[in-house]
Protein backbone atom coordinates (compact mmCIF):
# COMPACT_ATOMS: atom_id res chain seq x y z
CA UNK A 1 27.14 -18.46 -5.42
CA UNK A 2 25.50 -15.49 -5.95
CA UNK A 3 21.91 -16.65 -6.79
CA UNK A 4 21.98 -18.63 -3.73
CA UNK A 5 20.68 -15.57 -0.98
CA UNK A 6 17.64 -16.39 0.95
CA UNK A 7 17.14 -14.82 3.81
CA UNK A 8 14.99 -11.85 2.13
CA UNK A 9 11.05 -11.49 2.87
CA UNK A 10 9.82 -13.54 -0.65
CA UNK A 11 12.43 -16.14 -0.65
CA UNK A 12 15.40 -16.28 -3.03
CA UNK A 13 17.10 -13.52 -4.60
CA UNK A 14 18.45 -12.89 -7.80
CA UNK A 15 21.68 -11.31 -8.21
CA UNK A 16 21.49 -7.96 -10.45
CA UNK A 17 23.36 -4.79 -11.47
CA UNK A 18 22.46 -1.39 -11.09
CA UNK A 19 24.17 2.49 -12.15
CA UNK A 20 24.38 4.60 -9.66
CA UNK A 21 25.86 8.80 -9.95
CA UNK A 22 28.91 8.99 -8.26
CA UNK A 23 26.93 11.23 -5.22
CA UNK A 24 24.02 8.35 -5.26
CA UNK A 25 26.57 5.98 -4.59
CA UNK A 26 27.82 8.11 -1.56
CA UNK A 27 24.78 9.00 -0.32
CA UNK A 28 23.90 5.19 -0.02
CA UNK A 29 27.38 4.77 1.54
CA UNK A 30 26.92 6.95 4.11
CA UNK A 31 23.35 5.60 4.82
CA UNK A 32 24.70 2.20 5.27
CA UNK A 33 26.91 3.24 7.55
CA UNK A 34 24.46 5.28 9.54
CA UNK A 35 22.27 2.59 9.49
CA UNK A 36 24.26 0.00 9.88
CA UNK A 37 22.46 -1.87 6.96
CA UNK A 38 23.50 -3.04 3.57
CA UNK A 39 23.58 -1.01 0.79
CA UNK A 40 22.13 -4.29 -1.12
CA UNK A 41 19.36 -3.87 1.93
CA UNK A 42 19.07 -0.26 1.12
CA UNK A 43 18.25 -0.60 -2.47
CA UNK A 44 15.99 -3.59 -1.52
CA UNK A 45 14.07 -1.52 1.47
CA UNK A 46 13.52 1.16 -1.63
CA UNK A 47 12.12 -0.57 -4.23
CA UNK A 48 9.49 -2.74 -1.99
CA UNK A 49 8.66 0.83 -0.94
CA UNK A 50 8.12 2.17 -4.49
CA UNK A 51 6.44 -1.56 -5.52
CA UNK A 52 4.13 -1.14 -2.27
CA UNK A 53 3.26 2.52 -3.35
CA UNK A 54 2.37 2.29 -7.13
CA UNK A 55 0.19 -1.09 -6.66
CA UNK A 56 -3.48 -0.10 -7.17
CA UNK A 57 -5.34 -0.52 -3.40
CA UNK A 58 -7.13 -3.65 -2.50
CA UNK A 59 -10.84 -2.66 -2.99
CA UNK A 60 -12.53 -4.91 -0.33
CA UNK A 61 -9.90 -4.37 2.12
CA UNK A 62 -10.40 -0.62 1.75
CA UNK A 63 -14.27 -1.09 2.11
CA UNK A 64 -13.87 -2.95 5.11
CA UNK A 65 -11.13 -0.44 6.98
CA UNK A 66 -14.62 1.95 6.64
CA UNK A 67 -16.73 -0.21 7.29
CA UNK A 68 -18.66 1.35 10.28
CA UNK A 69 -16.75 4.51 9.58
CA UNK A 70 -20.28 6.23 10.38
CA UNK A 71 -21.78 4.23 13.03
CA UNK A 72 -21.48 7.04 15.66
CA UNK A 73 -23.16 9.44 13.85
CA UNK A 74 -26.69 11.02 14.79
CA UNK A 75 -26.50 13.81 11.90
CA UNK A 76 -27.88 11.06 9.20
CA UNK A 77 -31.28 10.01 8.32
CA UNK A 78 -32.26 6.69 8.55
CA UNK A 79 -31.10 4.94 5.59
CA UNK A 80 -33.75 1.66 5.90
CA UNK A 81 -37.02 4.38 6.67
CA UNK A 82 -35.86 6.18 3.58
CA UNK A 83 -35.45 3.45 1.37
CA UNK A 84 -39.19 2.43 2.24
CA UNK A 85 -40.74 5.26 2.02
CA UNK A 86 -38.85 5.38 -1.22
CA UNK A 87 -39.97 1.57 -1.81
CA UNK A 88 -43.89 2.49 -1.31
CA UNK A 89 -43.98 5.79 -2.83
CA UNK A 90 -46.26 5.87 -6.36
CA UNK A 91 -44.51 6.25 -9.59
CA UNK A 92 -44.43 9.58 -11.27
CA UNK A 93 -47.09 10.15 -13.99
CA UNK A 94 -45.46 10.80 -16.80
């Protein structure tokens, strides 16, 4: 009966247990009633939140969210001149 819940955003859910101070419990209490949520829905709203914050960032989806970041700009050089110019130029002596 109690493994049986699906309705959550993964799929099923697993039944567990969890210790709560006597003033967590009725601060999540009285947030469920403000809310009008669950206090199961509560607890499960928190920890995707704390999951969602400690995962390390998605690299290429970062580089493409700035992708173009400075495509406005007029303060820069011009990247493909510079590179060759830098491309032609004689190695140092040493």
């Amino acid at each position: 009966m109690y493994n049986s819940y699906t309705m959550h955003s993964v799929g099923a859910m697993i039944r567990t247990q969890i210790y709560l101070t006597e003033a967590e419990q009725r601060g999540l209490r009285a947030l469920a009633r403000h809310t009008g949520l669950s206090q199961s829905e509560l607890i499960r709203q928190a920890i995707d939140r704390l999951l969602s914050e400690q995962q390390e960032p998605d690299r290429s989806a970062l580089l493409q969210q700035a992708r173009g970041l400075w495509s406005t700009r007029e303060d820069l050089p011009n990247f493909a001149m510079l590179r060759r110019e830098l491309d032609h130029a004689e190695p140092d002596a040493a």
